[in-house]
Every structure is written in structure tokens, then in C-alpha cells.
C-alpha atoms as a PDB file:
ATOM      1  CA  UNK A   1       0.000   0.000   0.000  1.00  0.00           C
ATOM      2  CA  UNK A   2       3.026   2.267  -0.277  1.00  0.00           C
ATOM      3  CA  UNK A   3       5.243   3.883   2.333  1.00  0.00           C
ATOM      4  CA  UNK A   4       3.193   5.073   5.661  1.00  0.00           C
ATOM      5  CA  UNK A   5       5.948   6.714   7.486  1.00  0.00           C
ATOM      6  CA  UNK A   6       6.224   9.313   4.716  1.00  0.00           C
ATOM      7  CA  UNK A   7       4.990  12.957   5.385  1.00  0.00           C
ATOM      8  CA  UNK A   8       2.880  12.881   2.319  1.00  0.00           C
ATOM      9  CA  UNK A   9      -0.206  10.875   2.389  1.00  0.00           C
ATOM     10  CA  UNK A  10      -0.519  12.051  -1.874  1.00  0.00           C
ATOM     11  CA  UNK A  11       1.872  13.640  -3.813  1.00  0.00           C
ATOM     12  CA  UNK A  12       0.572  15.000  -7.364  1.00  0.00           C
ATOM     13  CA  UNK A  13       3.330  15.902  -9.780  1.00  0.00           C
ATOM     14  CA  UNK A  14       3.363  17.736 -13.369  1.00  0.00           C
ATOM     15  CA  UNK A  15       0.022  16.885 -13.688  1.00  0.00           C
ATOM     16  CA  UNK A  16      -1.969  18.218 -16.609  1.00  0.00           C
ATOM     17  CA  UNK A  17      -5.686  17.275 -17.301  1.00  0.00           C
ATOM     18  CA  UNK A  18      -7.451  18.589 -20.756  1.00  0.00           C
ATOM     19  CA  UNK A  19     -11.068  17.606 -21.514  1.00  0.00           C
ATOM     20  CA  UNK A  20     -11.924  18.256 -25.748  1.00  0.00           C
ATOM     21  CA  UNK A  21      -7.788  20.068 -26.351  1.00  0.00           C
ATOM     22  CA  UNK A  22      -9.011  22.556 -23.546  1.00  0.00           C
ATOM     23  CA  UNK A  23      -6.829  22.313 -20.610  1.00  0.00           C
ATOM     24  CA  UNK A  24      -8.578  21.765 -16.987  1.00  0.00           C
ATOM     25  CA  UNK A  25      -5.652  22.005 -15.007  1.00  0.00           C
ATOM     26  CA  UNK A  26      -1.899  22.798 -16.393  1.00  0.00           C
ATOM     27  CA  UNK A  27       1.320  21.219 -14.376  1.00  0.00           C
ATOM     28  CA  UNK A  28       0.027  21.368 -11.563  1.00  0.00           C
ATOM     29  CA  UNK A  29       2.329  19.831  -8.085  1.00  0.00           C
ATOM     30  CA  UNK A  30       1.035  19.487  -5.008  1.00  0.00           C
ATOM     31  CA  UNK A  31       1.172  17.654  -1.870  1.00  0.00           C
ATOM     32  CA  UNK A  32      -0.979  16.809   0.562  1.00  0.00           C
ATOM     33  CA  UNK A  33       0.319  16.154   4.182  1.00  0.00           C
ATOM     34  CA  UNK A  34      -0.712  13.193   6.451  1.00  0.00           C
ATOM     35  CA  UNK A  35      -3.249  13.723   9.122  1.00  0.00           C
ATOM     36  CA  UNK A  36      -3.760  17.140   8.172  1.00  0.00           C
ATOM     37  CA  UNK A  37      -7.256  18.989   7.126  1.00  0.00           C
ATOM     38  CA  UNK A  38      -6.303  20.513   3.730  1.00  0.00           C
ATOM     39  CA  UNK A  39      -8.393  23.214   1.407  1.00  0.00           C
ATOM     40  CA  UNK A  40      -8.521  23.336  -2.007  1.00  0.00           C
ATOM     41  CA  UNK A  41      -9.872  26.635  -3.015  1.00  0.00           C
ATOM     42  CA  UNK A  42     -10.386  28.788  -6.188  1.00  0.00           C
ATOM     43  CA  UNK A  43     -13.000  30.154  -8.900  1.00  0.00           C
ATOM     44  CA  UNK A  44     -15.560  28.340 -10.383  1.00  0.00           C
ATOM     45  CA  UNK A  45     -14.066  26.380 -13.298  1.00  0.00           C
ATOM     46  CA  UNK A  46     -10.655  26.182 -11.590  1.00  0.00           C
ATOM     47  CA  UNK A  47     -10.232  22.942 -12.337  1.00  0.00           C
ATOM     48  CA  UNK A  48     -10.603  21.697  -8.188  1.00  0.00           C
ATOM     49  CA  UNK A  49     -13.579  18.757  -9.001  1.00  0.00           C
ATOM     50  CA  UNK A  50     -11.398  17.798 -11.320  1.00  0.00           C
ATOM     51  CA  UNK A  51      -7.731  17.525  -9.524  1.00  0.00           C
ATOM     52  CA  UNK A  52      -9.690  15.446  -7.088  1.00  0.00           C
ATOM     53  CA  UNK A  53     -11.128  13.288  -9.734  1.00  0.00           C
ATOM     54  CA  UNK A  54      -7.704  12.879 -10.754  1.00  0.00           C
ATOM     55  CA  UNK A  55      -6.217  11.911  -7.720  1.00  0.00           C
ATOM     56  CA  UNK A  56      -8.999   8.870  -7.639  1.00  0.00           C
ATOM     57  CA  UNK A  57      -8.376   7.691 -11.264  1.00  0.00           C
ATOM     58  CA  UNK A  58     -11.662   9.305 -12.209  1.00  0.00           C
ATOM     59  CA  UNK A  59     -10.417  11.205 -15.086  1.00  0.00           C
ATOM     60  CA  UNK A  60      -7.581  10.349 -17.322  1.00  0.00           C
ATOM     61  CA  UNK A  61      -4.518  12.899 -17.207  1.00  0.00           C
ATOM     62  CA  UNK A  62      -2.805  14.191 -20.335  1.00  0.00           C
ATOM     63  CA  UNK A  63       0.268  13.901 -18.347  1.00  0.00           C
ATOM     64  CA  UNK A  64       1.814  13.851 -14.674  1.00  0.00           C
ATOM     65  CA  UNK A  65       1.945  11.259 -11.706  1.00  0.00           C
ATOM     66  CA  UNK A  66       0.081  10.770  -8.383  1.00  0.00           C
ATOM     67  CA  UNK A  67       1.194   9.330  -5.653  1.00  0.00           C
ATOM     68  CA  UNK A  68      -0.745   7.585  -2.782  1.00  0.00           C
ATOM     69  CA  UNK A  69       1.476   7.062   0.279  1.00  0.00           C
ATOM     70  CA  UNK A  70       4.700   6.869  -1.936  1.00  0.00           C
ATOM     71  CA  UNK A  71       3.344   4.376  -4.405  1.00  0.00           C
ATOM     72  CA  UNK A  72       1.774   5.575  -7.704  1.00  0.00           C
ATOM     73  CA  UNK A  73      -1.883   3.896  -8.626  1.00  0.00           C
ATOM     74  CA  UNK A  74      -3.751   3.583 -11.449  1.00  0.00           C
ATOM     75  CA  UNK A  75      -6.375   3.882  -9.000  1.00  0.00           C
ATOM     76  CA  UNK A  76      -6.913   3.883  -5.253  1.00  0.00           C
ATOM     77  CA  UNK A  77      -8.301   1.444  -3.340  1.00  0.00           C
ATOM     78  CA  UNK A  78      -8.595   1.221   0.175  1.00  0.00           C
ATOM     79  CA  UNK A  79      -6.335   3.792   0.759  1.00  0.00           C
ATOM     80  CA  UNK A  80      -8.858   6.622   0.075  1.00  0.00           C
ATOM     81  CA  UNK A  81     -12.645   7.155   0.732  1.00  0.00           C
ATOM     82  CA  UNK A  82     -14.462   9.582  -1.022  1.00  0.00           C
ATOM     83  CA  UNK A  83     -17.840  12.136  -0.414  1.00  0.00           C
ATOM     84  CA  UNK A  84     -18.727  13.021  -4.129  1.00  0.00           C
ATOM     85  CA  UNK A  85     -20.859  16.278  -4.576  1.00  0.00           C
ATOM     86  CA  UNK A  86     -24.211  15.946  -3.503  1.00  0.00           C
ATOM     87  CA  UNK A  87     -26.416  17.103  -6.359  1.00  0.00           C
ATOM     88  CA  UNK A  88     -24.404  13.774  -8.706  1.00  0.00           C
ATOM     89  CA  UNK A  89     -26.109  11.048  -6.811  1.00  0.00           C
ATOM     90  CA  UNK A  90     -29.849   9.902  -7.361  1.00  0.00           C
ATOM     91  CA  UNK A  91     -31.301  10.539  -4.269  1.00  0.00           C
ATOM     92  CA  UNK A  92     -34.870   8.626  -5.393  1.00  0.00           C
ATOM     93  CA  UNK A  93     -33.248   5.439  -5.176  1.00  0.00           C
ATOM     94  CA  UNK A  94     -35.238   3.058  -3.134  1.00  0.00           C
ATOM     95  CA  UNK A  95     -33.543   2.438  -0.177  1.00  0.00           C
ATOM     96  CA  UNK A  96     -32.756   3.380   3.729  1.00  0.00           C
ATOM     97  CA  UNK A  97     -30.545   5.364   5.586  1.00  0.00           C
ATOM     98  CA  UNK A  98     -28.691   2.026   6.997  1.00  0.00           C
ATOM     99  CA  UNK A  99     -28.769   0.191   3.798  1.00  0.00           C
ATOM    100  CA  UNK A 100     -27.290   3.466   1.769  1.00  0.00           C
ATOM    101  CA  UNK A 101     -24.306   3.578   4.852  1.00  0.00           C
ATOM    102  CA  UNK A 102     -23.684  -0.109   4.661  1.00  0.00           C
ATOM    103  CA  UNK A 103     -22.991   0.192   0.900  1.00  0.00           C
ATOM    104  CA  UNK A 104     -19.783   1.780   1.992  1.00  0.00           C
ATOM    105  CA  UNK A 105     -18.363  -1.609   3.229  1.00  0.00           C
ATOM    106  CA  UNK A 106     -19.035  -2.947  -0.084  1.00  0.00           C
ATOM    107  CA  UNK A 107     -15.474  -2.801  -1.550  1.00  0.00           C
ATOM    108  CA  UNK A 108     -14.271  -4.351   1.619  1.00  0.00           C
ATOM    109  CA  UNK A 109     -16.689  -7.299   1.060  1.00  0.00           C
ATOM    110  CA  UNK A 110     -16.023  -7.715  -2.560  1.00  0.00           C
ATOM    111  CA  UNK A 111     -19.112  -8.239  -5.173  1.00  0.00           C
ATOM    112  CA  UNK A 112     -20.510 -12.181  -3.934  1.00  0.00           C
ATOM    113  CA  UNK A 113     -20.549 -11.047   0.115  1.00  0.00           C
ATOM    114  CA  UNK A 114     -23.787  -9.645   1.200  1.00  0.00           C
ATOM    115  CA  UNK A 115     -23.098  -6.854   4.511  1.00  0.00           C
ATOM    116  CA  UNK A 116     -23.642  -9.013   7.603  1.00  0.00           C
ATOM    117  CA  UNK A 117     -23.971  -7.729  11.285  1.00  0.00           C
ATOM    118  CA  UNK A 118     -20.564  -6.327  11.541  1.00  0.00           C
ATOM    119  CA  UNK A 119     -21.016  -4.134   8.327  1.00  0.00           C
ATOM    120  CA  UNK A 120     -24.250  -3.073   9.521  1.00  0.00           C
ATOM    121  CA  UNK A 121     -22.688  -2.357  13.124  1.00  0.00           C
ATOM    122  CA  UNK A 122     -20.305  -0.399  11.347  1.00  0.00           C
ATOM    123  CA  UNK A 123     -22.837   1.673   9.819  1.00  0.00           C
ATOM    124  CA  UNK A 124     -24.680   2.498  12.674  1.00  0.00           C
ATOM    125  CA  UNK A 125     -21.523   3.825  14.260  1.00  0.00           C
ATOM    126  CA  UNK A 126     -20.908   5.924  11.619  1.00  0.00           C
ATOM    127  CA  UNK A 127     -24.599   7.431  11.956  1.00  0.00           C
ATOM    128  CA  UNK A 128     -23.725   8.211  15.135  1.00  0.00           C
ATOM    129  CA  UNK A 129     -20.522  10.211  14.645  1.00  0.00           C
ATOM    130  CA  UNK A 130     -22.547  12.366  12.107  1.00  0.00           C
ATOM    131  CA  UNK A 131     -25.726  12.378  14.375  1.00  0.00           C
ATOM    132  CA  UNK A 132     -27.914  10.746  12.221  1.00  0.00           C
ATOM    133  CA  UNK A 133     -28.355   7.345  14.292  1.00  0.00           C
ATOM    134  CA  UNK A 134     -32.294   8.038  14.954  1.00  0.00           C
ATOM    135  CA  UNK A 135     -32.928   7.590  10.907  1.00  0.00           C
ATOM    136  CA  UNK A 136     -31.813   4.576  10.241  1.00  0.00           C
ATOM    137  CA  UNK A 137     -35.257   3.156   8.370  1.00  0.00           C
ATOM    138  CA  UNK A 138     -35.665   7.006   6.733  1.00  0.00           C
ATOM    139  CA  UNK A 139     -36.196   6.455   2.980  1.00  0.00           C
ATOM    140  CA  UNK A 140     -32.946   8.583   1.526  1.00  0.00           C
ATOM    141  CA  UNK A 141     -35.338  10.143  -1.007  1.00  0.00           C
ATOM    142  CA  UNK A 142     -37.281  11.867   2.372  1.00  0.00           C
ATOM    143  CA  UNK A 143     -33.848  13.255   3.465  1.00  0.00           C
ATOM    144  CA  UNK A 144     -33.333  16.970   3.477  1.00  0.00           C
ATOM    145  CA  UNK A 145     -29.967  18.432   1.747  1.00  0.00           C
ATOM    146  CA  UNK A 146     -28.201  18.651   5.106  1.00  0.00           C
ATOM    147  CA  UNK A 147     -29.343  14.866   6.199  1.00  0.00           C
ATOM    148  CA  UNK A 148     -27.930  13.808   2.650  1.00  0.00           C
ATOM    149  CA  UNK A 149     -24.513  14.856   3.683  1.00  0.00           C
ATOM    150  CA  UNK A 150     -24.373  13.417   6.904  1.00  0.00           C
ATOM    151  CA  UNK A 151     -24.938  10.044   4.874  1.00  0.00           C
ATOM    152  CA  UNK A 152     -22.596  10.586   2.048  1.00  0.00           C
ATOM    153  CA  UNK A 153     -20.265  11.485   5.004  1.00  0.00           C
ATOM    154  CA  UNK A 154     -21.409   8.021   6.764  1.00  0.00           C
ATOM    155  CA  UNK A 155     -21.141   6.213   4.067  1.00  0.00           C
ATOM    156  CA  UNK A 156     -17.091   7.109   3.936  1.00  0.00           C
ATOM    157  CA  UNK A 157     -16.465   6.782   7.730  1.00  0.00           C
ATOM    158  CA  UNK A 158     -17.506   2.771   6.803  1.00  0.00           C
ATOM    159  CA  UNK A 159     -14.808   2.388   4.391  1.00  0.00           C
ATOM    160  CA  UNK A 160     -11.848   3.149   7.157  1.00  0.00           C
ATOM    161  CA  UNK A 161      -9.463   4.490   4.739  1.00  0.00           C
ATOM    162  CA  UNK A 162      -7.012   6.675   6.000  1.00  0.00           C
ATOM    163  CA  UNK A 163      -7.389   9.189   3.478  1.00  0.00           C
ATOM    164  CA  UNK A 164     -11.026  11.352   3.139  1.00  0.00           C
ATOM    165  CA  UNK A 165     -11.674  13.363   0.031  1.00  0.00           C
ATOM    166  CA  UNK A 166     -14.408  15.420  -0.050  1.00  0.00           C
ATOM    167  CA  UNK A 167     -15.792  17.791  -3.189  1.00  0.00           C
ATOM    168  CA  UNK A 168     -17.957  20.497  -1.678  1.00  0.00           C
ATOM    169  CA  UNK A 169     -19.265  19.109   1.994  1.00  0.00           C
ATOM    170  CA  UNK A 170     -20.045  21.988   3.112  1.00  0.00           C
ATOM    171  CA  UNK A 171     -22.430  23.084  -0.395  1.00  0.00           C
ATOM    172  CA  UNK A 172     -26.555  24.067   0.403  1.00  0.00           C
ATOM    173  CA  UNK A 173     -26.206  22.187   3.767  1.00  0.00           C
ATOM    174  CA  UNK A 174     -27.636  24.066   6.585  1.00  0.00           C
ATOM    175  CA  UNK A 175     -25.491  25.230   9.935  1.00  0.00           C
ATOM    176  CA  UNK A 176     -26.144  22.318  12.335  1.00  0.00           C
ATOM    177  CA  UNK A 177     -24.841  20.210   9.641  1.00  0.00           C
ATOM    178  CA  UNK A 178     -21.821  22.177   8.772  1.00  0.00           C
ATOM    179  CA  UNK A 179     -20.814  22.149  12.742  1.00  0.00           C
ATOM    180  CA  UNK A 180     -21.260  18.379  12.913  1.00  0.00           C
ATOM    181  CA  UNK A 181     -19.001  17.840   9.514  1.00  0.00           C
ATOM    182  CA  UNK A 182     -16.507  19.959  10.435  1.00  0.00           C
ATOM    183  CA  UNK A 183     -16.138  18.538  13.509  1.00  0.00           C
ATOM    184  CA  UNK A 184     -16.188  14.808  12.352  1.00  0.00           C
ATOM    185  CA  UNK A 185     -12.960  16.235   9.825  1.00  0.00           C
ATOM    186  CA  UNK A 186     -10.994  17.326  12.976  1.00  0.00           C
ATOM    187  CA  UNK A 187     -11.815  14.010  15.067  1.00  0.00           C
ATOM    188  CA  UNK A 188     -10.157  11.774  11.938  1.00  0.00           C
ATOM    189  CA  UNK A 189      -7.371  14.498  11.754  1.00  0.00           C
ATOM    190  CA  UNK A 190      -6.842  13.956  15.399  1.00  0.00           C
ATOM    191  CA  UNK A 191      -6.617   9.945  14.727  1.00  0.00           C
ATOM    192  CA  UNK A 192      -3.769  10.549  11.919  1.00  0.00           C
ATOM    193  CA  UNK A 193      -5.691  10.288   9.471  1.00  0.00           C
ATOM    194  CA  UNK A 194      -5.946  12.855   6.221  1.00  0.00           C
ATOM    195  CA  UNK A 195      -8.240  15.209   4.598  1.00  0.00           C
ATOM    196  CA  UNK A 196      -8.405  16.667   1.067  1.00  0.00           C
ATOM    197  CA  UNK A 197     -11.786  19.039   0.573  1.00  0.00           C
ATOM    198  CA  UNK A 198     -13.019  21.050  -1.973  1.00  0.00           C
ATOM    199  CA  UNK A 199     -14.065  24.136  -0.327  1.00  0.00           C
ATOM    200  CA  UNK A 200     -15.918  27.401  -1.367  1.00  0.00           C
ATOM    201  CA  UNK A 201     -16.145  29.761   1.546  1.00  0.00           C
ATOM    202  CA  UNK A 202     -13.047  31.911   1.901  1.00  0.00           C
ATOM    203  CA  UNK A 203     -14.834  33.461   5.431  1.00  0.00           C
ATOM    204  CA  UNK A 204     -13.650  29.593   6.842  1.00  0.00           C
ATOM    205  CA  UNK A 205     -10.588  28.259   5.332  1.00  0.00           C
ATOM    206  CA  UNK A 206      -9.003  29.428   8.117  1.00  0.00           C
ATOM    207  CA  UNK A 207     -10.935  28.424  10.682  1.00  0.00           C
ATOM    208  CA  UNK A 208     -11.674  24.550   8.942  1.00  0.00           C
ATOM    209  CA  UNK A 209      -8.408  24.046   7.524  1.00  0.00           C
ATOM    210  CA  UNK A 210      -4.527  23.493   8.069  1.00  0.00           C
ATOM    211  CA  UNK A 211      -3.281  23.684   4.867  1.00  0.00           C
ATOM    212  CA  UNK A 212      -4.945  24.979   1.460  1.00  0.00           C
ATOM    213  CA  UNK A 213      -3.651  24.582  -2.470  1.00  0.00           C
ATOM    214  CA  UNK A 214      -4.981  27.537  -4.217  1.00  0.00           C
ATOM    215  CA  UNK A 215      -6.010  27.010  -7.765  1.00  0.00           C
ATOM    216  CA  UNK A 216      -6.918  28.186 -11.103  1.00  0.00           C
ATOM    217  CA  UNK A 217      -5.886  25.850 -13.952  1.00  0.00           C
ATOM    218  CA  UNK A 218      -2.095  25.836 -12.404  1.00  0.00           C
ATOM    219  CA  UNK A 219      -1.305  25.798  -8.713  1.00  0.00           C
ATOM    220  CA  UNK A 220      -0.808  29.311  -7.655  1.00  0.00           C
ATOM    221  CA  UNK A 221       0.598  28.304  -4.175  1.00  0.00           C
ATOM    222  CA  UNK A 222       0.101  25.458  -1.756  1.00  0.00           C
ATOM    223  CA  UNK A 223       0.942  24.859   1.644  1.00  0.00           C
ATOM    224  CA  UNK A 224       0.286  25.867   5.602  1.00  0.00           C
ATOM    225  CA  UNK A 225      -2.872  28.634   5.738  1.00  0.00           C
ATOM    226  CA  UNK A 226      -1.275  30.557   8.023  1.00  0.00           C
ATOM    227  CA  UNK A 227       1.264  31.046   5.001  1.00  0.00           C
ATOM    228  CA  UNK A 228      -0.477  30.949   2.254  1.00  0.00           C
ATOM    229  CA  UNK A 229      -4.006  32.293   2.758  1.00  0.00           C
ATOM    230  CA  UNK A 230      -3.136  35.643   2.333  1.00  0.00           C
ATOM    231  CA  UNK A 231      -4.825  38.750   0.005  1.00  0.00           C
ATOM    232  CA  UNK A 232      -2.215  38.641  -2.396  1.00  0.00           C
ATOM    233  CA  UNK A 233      -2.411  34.825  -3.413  1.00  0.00           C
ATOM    234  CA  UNK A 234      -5.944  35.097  -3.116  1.00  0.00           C
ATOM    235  CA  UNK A 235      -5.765  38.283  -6.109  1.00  0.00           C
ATOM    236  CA  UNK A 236      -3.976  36.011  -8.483  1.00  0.00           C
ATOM    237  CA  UNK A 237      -5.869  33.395  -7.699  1.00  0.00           C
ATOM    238  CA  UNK A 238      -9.755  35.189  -8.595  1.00  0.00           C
ATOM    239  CA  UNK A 239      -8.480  37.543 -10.513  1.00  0.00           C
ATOM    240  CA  UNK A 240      -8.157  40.592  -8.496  1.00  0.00           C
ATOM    241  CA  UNK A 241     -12.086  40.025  -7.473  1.00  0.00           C
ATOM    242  CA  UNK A 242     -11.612  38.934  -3.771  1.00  0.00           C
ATOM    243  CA  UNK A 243     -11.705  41.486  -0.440  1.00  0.00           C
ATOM    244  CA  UNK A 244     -12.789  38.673   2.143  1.00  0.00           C
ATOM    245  CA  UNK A 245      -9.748  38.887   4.401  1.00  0.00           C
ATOM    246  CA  UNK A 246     -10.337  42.728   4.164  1.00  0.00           C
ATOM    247  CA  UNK A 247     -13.635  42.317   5.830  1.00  0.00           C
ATOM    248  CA  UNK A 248     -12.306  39.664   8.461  1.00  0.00           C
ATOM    249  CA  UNK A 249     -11.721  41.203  11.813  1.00  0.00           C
ATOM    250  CA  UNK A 250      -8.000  41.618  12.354  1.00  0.00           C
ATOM    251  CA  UNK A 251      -7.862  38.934  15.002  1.00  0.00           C
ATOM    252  CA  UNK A 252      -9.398  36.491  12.351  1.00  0.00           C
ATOM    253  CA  UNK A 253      -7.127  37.078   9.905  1.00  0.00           C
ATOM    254  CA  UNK A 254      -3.876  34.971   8.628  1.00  0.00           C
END
């Protein structure tokens, strides 16, 4: 599974990714540490869905390497559990809260195992680190946005990888959700293990987040917040449209 005493849990190098000739993201190199929270953050059409998708063997690159742990994959596989964007999954699907959860400990099982008491176990637990433990017979398609996330969350925790990507938790859901997410991210942090999120909200990098990778197309800079996160690699990274940290108190900036 690759080298666990290294600093970097992934390791992306020279990678480019074009959809159609059009380039999505150019050379880009970045690193992600272990048991850290990190950020990636830029404009819409930055390319961040897509570096993410890259990482998990989603989308073929044009060129570059990633590295998992040391070790370069094709694609992932228990070394990295992922929370896709919300608004991609079918949410009229006919099944339950527990059922959608346990569906996470399918790659553990392999395709001929059915989830027995253990798997379901494990899926209860996870409902109750994201404080949805009192829905476990909800239909998912009677779930509000906020519930959804919790599950997609859930449904991760099950998989015990230590490496969680996440593309836009924090999108549409509603505050007691956000609180309960962020805090799940900092208890798996805590245990050593590592998180990679596409995030939106500039107001919270700092205050979710130890390290961010701002993007558009190429890496404009990567690396601690308290380093990077600053007005003038947030300029080049909108385009001179940004003045959040402006508006932050001063004892809330970085």
C-alpha cells in the first residue's frame, strides 16, 4: 500500500488534465500532508472537481503522476474514501438510511458477500458520529440536503481508509450540519488520518483548515494557511475580485 511513514499521504506531480484540447488544469504539483485537514480553493471552473477526480483515477490525465502514500496507482483502493458532490447522486433510489451507509463496506466485502452484522454495526456507528443514528429506516429520497450529507459522510467513515476526500461538503447544507461535519474532519485528523476538501467559503478556510492549495488551472501556491491564505495569493488566484480577508476582523485574519 506504499510507504506510511512518509509525510505525504498524496503527492501529485506535473500533472496536466485537458477535456476536448481545452486544458482543466496545467502542471500542476502538489502535496498533501498526512493527518492534516487541507483546502482546495479557487473560482468556479478552476479545475478543483477535477484535480480530485484525478487523484482517484476518475479522469484520465494528459500527463503527470500521483502518488498515494509513496506508491503511484492507477487507482486507489482502500487507501482513500471519497464524499462526491451531492447534487451527482440519485437521491430517489429506493432504499434506507442504513442500507445506503452499509454500501460503503461494499469494496471491503467484494461483489458475492452480502453486509452481515458487523457491516451493519459499522454503519450504525458511523450514523452516530454524524448524528444521524435516529434515521436509520428514513427512505434517503425523504432526506433533506443537510441529512444527505451526513450520509454521504457516513457512508465514507464505513470504508476506514485513512485518506477522506471530499468535493464540496459543506455546499446548500444548513449550519447544524456544517458544525457536525466539520467537527467529524478534525476528530479523523486527530486519529492521523488525512483530509483533502473542496471548499468554497473563503470566510472559513481558516478556521476549517490546516493547509490549502490555491487554484486556477495551475497551482498558484500550496501549503500551511497561516502562510499561504493571504490577500495577495488570493488576487492572483480570482483575478483581483476577492476582499474577504479585508472584511475579516484583524484577530481572524492569517
Amino acid at each position: 500500500m506504499g510507504d506510511f511513514a512518509s509525510e505525504w499521504a498524496i503527492e501529485v506531480e506535473d500533472l496536466t488534465v485537458a477535456y476536448a484540447d481545452d486544458p482543466v488544469l496545467w502542471d500542476v504539483d502538489v502535496k498533501v500532508p498526512r493527518a492534516k485537514k487541507m483546502a482546495i480553493v479557487g473560482p468556479n471552473g478552476a479545475g478543483k472537481s477535477t484535480l480530485i477526480k484525478a487523484i482517484l483515477g476518475l479522469v484520465p490525465a494528459v500527463a503527470g503522476e500521483v502518488r498515494v502514500f509513496g506508491q503511484a496507482l492507477r487507482r486507489p483502493r482502500g487507501e482513500i474514501a471519497y464524499v462526491p458532490q451531492r447534487a451527482s447522486l440519485a437521491w430517489d433510489f429506493p432504499t434506507d438510511v442504513e442500507d445506503f451507509v452499509t454500501m460503503g463496506t461494499y469494496g471491503q466485502l467484494g461483489w458475492w458477500r452480502r453486509p452481515g452484522p458487523a457491516q451493519r454495526e459499522a454503519a450504525r456507528r458511523a450514523l452516530i458520529q454524524v448524528g444521524m443514528q435516529d434515521l436509520l429506516t428514513r427512505p434517503i429520497a425523504e432526506l433533506s440536503g443537510g441529512q444527505q450529507q451526513r450520509i454521504l459522510l457516513a457512508r465514507a467513515l464505513v470504508q476506514e481508509a485513512p485518506i477522506l476526500i471530499l468535493d464540496e461538503p459543506f455546499q446548500g447544507v444548513d449550519a447544524p450540519t456544517e458544525r457536525a461535519i466539520v467537527g467529524v474532519l478534525n476528530q479523523l485528523a486527530a486519529a492521523g488520518k488525512t483530509v483533502l476538501a473542496v471548499h468554497h467559503d473563503l470566510q472559513t478556510v481558516a478556521e476549517y483548515f490546516d493547509w490549502v492549495a490555491l487554484l486556477n488551472v495551475r497551482l498558484i501556491n500550496a501549503g500551511q494557511v497561516a502562510r499561504v491564505f493571504n490577500e495577495e495569493n488570493l488576487r492572483v488566484t480570482f483575478g483581483g475580485r476577492v476582499g474577504v480577508l479585508a472584511e475579516r476582523p484583524a484577530a481572524a485574519r492569517v
